[in-house]
Protein backbone atom coordinates (compact mmCIF):
# COMPACT_ATOMS: atom_id res chain seq x y z
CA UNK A 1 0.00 0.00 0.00
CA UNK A 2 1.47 3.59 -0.76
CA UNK A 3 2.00 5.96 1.95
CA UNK A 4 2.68 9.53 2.08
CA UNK A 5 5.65 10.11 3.46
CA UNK A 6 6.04 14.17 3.82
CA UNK A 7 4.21 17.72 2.88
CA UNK A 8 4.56 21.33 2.59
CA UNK A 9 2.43 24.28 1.34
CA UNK A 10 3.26 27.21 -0.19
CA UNK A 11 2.02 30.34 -1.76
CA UNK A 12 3.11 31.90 -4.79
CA UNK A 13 2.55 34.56 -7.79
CA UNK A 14 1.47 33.08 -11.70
CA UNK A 15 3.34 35.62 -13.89
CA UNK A 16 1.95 35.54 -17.49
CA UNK A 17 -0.20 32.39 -16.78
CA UNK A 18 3.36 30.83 -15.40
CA UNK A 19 5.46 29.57 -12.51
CA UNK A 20 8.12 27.02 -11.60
CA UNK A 21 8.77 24.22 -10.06
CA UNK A 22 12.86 23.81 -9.44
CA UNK A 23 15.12 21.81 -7.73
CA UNK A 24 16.98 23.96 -4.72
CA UNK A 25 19.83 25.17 -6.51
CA UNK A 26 19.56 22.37 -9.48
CA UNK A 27 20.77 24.28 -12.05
CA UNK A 28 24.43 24.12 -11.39
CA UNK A 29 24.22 20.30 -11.21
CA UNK A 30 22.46 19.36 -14.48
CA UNK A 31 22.92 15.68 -15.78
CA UNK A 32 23.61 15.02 -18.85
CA UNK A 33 21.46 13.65 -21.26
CA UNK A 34 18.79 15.64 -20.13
CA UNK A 35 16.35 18.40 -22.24
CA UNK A 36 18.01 21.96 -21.66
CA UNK A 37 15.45 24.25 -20.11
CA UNK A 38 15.15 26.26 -22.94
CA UNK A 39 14.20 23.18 -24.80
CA UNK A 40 11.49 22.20 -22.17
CA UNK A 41 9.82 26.01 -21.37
CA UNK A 42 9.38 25.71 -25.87
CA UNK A 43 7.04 23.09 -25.32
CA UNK A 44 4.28 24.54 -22.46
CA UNK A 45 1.65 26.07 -23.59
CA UNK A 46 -1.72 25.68 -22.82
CA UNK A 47 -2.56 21.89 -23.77
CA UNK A 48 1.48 20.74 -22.33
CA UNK A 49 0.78 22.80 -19.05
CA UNK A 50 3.18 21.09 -17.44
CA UNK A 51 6.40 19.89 -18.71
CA UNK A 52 10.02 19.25 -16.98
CA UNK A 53 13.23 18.55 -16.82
CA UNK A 54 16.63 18.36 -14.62
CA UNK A 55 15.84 20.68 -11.49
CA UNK A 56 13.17 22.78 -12.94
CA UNK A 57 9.59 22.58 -14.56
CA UNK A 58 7.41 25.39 -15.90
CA UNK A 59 3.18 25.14 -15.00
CA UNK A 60 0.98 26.73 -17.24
CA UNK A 61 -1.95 28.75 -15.23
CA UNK A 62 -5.83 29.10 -16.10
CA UNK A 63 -5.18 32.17 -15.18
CA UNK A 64 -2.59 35.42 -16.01
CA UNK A 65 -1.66 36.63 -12.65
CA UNK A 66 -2.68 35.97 -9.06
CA UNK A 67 -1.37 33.81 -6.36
CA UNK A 68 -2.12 29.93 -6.00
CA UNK A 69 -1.29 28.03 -2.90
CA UNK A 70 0.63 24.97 -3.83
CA UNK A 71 1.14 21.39 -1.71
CA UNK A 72 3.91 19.64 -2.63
CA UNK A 73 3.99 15.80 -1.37
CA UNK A 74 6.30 12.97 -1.36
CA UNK A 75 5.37 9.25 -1.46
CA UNK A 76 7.02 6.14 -1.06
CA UNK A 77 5.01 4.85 -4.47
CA UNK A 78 2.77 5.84 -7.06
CA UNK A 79 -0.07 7.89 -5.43
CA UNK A 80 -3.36 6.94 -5.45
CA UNK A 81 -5.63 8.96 -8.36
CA UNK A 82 -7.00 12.77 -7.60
CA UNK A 83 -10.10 12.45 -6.41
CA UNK A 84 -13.07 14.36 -7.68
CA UNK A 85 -12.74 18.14 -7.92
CA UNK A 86 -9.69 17.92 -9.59
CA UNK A 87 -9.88 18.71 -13.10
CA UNK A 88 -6.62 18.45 -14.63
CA UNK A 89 -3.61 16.27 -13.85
CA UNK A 90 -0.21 15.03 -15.60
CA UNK A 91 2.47 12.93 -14.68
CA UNK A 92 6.13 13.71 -16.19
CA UNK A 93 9.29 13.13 -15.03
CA UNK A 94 12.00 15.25 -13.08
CA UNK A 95 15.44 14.85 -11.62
CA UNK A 96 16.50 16.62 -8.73
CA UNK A 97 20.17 17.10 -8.12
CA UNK A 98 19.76 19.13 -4.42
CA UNK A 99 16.77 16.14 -3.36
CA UNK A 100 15.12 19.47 -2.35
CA UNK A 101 11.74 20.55 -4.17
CA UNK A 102 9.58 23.54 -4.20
CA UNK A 103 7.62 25.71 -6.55
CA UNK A 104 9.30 29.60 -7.06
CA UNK A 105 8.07 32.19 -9.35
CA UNK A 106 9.27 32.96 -12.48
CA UNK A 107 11.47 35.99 -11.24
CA UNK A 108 12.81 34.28 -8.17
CA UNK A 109 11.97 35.40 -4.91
CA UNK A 110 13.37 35.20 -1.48
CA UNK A 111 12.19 32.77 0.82
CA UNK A 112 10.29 29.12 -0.21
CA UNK A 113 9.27 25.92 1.61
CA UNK A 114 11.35 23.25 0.50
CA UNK A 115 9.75 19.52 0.64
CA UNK A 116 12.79 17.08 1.31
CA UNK A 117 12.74 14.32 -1.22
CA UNK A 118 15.44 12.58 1.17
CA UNK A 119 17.66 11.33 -1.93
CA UNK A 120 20.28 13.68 -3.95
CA UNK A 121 20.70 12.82 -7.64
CA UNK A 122 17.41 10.85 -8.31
CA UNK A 123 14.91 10.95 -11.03
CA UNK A 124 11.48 11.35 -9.96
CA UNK A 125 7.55 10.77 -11.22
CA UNK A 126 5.90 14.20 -10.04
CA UNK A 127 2.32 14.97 -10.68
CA UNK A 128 0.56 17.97 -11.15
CA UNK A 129 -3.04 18.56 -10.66
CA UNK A 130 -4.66 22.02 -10.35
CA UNK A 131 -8.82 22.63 -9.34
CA UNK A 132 -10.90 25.67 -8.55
CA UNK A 133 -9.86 27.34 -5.67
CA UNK A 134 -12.59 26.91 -2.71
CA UNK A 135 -12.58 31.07 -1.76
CA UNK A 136 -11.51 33.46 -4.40
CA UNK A 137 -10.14 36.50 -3.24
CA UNK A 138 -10.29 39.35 -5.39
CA UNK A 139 -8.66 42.40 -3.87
CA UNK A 140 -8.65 45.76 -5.50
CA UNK A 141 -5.57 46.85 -4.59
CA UNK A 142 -3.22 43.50 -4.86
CA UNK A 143 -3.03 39.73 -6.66
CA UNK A 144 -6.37 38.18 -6.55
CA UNK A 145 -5.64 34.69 -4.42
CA UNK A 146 -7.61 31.48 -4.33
CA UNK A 147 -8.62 31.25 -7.77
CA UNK A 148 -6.72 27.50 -8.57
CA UNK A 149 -5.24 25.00 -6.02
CA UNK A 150 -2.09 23.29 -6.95
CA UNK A 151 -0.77 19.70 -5.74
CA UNK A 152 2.67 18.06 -6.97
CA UNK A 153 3.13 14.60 -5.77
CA UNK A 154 6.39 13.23 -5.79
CA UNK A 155 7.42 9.28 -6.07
CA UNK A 156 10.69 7.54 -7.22
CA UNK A 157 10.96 6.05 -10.96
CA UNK A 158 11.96 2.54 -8.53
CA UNK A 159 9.40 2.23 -6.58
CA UNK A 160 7.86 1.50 -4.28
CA UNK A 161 11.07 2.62 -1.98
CA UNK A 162 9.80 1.62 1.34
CA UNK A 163 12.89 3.39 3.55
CA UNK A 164 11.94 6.51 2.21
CA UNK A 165 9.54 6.80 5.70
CA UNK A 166 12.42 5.76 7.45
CA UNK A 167 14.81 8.10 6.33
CA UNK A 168 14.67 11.52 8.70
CA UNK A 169 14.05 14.78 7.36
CA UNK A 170 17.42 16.59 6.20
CA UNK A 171 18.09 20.34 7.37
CA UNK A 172 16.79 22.22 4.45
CA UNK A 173 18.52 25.06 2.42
């Protein structure tokens, strides 16, 4: 039976319809063999919303600008399905050179929550799955928020890896 093993949640800001998902810094340790980045961001658009590659991914909004609040997961096997409510989901792969994940915006910004994948150097399944958000906020003077929820659930390509609930939670970045 699959377990989860760890979560986090985040917040961040869709910039043109976009934002990231990266690997803590994963782009100084690309492998090779690997699509570049500019190879991978070519191919999102709105029916390949989300596509990846070494350390980073690109997510293709609903929606041009606002903030989403994101939950990103990691399970010792293929997750079960999304339940109902959420109306789009795809699985891809994505290798993570730190073994630390979290979703940034497409300018940077300072401070993220990092979920601990407990394994440097490892390919990983990840999928996304976006819904309606439950309360849109829609203030006039700032991002609206709550429009989409976001979920990325993380699992190794050999799985099911059992010790991964054994293994203790690293000091983040």
């Amino acid at each position: 039976m699959t377990r989860p093993i760890d979560t986090v949640a985040d917040t961040v800001e869709v910039d043109h319809s976009q934002f990231l998902l990266a690997s803590w810094m994963g782009g100084y340790a690309d492998p090779p063999g690997w699509p570049s980045w500019d190879e991978t961001a070519r191919l999102a658009d709105a029916d390949n919303w989300f596509a990846a590659t070494a350390n980073r991914g690109i997510v293709i909004s609903d929606v041009g600008f606002h903030k989403v609040k994101a939950a990103l997961e990691l399970w010792d096997a293929e997750p079960p399905g999304d339940g109902e409510g959420w109306h789009r989901s795809r699985t891809v792969l994505f290798y993570s050179s730190s073994g630390f994940a979290c979703v940034d915006e497409v300018g940077g910004r300072v401070t993220y929550a990092f979920l601990d994948l407990r394994m440097e150097h490892r390919q990983w399944w990840v999928r996304a799955s976006s819904r309606p958000g439950d309360n849109p906020l829609c203030p006039v003077d700032a991002l609206p928020e709550g429009l989409e929820v976001w979920r990325f659930r993380f699992w190794p390509v050999v799985a099911p890896d059992r010790s991964l609930g054994r293994m203790p939670r690293r000091q983040g970045p």
